[in-house]
N, C-alpha and C. Protein backbone atom coordinates (compact mmCIF):
# COMPACT_ATOMS: atom_id res chain seq x y z
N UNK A 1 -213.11 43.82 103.29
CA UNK A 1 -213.14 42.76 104.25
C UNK A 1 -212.90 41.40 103.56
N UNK A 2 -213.87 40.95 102.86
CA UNK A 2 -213.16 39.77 101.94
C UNK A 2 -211.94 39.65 101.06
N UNK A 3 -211.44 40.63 100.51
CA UNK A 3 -210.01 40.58 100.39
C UNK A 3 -209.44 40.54 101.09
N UNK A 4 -208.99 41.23 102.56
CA UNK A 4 -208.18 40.74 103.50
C UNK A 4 -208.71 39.29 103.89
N UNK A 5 -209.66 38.95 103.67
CA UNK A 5 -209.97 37.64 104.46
C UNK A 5 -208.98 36.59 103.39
N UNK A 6 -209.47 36.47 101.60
CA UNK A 6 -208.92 35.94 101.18
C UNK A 6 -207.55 35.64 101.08
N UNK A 7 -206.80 36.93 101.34
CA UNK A 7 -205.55 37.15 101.58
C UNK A 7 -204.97 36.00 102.42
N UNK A 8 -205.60 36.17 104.12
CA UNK A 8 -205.09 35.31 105.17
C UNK A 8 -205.46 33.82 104.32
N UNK A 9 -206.32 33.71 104.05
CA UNK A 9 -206.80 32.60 103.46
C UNK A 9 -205.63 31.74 102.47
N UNK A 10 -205.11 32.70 101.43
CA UNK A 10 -203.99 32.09 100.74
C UNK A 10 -202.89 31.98 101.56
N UNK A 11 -202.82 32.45 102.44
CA UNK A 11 -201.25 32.98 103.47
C UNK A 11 -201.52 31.46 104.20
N UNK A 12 -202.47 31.10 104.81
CA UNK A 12 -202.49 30.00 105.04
C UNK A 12 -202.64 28.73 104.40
N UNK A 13 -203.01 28.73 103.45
CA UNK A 13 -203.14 27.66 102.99
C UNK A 13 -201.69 27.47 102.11
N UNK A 14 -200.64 28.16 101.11
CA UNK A 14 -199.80 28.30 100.89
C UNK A 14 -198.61 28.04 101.89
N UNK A 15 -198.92 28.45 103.02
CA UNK A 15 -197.97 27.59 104.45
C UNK A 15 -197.86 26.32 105.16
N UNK A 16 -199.23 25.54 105.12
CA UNK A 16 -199.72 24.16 105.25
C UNK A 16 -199.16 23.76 103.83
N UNK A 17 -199.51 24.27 102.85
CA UNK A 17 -198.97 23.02 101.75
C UNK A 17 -197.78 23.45 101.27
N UNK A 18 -196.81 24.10 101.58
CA UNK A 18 -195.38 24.16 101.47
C UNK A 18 -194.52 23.16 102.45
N UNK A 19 -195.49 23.16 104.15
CA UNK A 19 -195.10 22.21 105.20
C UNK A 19 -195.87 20.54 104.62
N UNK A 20 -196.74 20.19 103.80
CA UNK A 20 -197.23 18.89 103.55
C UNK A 20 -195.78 18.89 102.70
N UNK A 21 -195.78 19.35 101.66
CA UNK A 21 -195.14 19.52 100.31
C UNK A 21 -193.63 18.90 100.92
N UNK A 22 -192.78 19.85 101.66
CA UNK A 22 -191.54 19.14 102.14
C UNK A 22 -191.50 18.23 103.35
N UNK A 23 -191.88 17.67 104.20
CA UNK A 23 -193.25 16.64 105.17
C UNK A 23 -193.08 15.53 104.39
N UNK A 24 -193.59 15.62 103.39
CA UNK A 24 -194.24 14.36 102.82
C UNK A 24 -193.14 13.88 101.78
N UNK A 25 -192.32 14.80 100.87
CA UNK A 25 -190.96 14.48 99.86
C UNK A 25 -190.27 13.36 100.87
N UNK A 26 -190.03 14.17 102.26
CA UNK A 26 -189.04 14.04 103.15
C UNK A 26 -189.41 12.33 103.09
N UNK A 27 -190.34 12.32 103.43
CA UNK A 27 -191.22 10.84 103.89
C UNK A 27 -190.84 10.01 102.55
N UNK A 28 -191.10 9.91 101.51
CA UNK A 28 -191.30 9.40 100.66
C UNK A 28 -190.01 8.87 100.40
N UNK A 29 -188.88 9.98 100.58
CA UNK A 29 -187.52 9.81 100.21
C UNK A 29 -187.20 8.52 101.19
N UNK A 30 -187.75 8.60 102.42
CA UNK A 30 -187.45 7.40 103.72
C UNK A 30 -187.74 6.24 103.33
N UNK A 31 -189.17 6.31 102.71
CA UNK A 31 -190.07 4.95 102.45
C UNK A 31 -189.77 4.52 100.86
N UNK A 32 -188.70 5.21 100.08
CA UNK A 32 -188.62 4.65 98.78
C UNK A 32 -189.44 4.84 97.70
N UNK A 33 -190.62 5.59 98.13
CA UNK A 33 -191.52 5.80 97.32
C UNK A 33 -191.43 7.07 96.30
N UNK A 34 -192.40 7.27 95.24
CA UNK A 34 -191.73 8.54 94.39
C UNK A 34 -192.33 10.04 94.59
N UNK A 35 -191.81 10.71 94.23
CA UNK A 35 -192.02 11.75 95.10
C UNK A 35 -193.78 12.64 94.87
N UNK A 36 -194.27 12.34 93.29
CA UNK A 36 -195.51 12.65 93.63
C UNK A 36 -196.56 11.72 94.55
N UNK A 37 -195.98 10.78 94.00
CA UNK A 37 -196.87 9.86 94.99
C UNK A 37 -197.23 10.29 96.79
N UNK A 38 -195.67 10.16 97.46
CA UNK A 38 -195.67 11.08 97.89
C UNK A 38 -196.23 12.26 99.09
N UNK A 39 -196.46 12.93 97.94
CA UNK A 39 -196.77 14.41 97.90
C UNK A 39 -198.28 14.33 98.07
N UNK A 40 -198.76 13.75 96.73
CA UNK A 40 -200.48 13.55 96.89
C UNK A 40 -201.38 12.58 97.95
N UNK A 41 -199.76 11.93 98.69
CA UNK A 41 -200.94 11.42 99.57
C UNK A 41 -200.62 12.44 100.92
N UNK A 42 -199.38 12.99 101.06
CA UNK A 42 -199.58 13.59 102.02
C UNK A 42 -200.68 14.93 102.24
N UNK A 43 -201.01 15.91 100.93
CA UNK A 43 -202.33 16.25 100.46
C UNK A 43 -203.41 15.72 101.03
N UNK A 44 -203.94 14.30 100.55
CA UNK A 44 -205.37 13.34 101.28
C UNK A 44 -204.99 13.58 102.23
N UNK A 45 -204.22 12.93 103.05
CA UNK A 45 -204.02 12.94 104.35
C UNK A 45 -204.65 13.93 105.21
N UNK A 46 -203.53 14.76 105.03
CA UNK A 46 -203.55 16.31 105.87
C UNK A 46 -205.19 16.86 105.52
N UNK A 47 -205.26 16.70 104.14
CA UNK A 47 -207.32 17.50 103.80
C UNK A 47 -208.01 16.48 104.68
N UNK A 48 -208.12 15.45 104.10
CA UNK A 48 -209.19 14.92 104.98
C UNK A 48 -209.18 14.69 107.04
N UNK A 49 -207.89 15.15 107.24
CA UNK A 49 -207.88 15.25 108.77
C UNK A 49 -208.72 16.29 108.79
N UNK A 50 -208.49 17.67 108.50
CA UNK A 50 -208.67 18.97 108.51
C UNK A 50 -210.59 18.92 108.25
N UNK A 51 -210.57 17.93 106.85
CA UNK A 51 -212.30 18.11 106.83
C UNK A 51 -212.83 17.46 107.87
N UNK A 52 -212.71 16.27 108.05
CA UNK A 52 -212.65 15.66 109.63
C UNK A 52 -213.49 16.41 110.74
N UNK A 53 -212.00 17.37 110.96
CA UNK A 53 -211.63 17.89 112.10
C UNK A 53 -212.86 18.88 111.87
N UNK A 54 -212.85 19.83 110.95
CA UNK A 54 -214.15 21.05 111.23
C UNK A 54 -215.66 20.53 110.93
N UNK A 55 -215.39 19.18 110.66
CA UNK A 55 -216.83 18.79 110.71
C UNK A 55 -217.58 18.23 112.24
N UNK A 56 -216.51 17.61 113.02
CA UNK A 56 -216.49 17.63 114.79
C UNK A 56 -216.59 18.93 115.04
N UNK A 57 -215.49 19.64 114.99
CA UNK A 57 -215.56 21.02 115.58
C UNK A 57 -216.48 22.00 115.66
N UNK A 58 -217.44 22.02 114.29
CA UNK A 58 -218.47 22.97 114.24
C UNK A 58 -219.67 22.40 114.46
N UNK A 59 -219.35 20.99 114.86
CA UNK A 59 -220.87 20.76 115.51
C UNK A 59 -220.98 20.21 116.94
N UNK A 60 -220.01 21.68 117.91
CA UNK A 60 -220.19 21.28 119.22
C UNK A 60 -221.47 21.55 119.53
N UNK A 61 -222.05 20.66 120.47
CA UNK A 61 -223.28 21.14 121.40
C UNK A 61 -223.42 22.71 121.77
N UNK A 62 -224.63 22.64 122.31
CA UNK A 62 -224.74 24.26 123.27
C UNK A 62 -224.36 24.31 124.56
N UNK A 63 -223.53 23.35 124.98
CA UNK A 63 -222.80 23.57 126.58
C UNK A 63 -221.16 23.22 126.19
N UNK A 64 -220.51 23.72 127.41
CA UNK A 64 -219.15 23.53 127.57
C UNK A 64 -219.26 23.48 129.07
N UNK A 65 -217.81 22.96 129.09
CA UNK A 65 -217.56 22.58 130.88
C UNK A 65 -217.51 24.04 131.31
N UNK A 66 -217.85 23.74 132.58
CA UNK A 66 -217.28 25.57 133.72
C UNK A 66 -215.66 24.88 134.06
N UNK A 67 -215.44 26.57 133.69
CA UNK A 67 -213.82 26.89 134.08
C UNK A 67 -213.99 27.49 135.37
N UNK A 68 -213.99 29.03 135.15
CA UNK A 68 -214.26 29.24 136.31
C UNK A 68 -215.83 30.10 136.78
N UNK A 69 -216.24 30.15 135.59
CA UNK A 69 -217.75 30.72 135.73
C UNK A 69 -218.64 29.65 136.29
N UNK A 70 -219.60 30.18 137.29
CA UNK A 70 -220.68 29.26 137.93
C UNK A 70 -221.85 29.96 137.98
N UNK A 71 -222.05 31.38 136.53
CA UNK A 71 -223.54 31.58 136.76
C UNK A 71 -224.13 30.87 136.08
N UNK A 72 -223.99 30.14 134.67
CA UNK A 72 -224.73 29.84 133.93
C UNK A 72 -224.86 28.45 133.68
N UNK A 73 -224.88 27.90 134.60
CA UNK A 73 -224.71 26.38 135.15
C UNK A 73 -226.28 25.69 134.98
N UNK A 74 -226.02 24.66 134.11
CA UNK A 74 -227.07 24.03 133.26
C UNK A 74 -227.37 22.66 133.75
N UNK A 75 -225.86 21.86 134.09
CA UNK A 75 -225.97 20.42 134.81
C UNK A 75 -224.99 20.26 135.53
N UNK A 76 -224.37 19.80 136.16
CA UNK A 76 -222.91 18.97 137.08
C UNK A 76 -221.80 19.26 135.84
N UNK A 77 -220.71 20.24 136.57
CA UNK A 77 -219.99 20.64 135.41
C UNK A 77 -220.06 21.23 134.42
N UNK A 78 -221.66 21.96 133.86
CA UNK A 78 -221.76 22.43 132.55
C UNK A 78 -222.60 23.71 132.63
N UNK A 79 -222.30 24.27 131.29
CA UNK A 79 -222.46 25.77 131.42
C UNK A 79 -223.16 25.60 130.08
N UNK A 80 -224.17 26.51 129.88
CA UNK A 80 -224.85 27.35 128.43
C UNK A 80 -223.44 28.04 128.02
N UNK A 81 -223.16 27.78 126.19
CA UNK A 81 -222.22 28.60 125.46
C UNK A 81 -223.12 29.87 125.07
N UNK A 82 -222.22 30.70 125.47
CA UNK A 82 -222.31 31.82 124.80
C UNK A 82 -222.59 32.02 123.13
N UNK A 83 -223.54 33.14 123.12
CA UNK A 83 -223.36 32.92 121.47
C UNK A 83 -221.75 33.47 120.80
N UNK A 84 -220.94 34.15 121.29
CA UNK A 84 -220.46 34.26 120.66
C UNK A 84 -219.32 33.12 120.57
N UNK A 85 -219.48 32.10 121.70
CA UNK A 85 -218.35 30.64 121.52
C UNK A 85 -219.06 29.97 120.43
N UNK A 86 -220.54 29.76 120.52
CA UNK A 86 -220.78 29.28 119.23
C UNK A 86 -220.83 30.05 118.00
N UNK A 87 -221.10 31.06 117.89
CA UNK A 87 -220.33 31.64 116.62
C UNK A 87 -218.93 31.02 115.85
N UNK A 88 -218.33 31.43 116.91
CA UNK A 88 -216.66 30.93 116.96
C UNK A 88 -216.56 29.36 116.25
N UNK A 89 -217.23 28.49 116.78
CA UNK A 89 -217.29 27.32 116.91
C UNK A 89 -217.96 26.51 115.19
N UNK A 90 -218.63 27.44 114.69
CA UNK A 90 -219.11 26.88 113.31
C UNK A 90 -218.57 27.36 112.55
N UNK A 91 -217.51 29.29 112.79
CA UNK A 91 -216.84 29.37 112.19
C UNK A 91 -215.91 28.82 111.79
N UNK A 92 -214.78 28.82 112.83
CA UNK A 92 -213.77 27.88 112.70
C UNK A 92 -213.88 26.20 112.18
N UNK A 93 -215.01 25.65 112.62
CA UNK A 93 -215.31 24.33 111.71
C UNK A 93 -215.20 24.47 110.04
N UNK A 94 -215.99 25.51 109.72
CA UNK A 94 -216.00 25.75 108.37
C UNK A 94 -214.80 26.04 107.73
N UNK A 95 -214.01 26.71 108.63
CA UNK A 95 -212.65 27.18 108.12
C UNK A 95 -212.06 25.65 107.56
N UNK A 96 -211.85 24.98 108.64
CA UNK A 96 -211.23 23.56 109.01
C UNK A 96 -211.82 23.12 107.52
N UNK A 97 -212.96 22.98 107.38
CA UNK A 97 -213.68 21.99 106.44
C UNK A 97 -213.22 22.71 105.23
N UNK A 98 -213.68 23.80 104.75
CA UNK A 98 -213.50 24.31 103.62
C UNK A 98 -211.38 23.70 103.75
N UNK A 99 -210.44 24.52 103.94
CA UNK A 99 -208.97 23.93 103.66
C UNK A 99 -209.02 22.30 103.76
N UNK A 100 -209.44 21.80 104.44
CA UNK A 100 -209.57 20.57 104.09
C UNK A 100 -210.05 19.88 103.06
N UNK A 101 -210.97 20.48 101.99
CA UNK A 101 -211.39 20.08 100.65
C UNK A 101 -210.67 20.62 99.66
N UNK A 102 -210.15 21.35 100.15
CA UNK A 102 -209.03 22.67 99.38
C UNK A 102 -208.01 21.71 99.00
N UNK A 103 -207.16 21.35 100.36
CA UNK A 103 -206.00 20.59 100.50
C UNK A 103 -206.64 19.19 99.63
N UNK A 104 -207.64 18.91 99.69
CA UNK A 104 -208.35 17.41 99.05
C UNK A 104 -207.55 17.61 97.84
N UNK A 105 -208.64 18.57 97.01
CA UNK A 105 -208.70 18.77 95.55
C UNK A 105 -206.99 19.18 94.84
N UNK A 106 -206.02 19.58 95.70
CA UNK A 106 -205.03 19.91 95.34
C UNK A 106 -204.16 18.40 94.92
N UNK A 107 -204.21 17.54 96.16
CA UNK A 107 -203.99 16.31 96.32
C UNK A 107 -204.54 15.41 95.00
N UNK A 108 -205.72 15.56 94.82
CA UNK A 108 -206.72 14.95 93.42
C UNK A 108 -205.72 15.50 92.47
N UNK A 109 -205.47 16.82 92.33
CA UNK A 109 -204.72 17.76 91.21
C UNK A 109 -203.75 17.47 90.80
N UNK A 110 -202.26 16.57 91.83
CA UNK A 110 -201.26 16.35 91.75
C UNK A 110 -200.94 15.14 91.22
N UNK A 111 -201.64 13.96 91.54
CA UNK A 111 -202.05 12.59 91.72
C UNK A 111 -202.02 12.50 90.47
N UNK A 112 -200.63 11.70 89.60
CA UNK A 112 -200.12 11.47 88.55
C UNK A 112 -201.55 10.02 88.15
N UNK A 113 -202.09 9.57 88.98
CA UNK A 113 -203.08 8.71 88.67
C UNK A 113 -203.93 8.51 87.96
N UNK A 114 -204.24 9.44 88.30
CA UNK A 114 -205.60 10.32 87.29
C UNK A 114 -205.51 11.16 86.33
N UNK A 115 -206.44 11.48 85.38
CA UNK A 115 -206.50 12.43 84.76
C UNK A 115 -207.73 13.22 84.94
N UNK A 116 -207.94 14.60 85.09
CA UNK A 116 -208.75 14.91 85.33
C UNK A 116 -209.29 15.69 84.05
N UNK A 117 -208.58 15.90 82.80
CA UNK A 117 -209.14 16.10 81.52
C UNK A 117 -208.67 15.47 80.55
């Protein structure tokens, strides 16, 4: 199970930063700028949306709006989540968060700026 997980794991993350990677050249080539430069900011960028993003995401509340269910109706418009939407819901945050520090540290990695040893 964790090898296939890691698997998808590289499959995705190897696809986001092949799309930052030519994304961001593309950009750089527009704006004159050089190409790691770049590159590593399109890296920050894209990670820190992503950490952002699963740090909102996995900390939805315990209600959602009614679609079309009206048993579990809590206030005007709102429903108790299911556990398994919140399951869903801290998973996928974490997902978000973890590639988003991923994508960070790669960005840190590239970043002719620094040295990191």
């Amino acid at each position: 199970m964790w090898r296939a997980a890691g698997r998808r794991f590289a499959i995705l993350l190897a696809g986001i930063s092949a799309g930052i990677v030519v994304i961001s050249y593309l950009a750089g080539l527009a704006l004159n700028s050089t190409a790691n430069r770049s590159i590593s900011l399109g890296f920050y960028l894209i990670g820190a949306f992503l950490a952002l993003a699963g740090f909102f995401f996995g900390n939805r509340g315990p209600v959602r709006p009614i679609e079309e269910e009206r048993s579990w109706r809590v206030g005007r418009g709102l429903r108790r989540a299911s556990l398994e939407e919140q399951e869903e819901a801290v998973a996928t945050g974490g997902l978000l968060a973890v590639l988003g520090f991923v994508l960070l540290a790669i960005g840190i990695a590239i970043d002719s700026r620094y040295q990191l040893i």
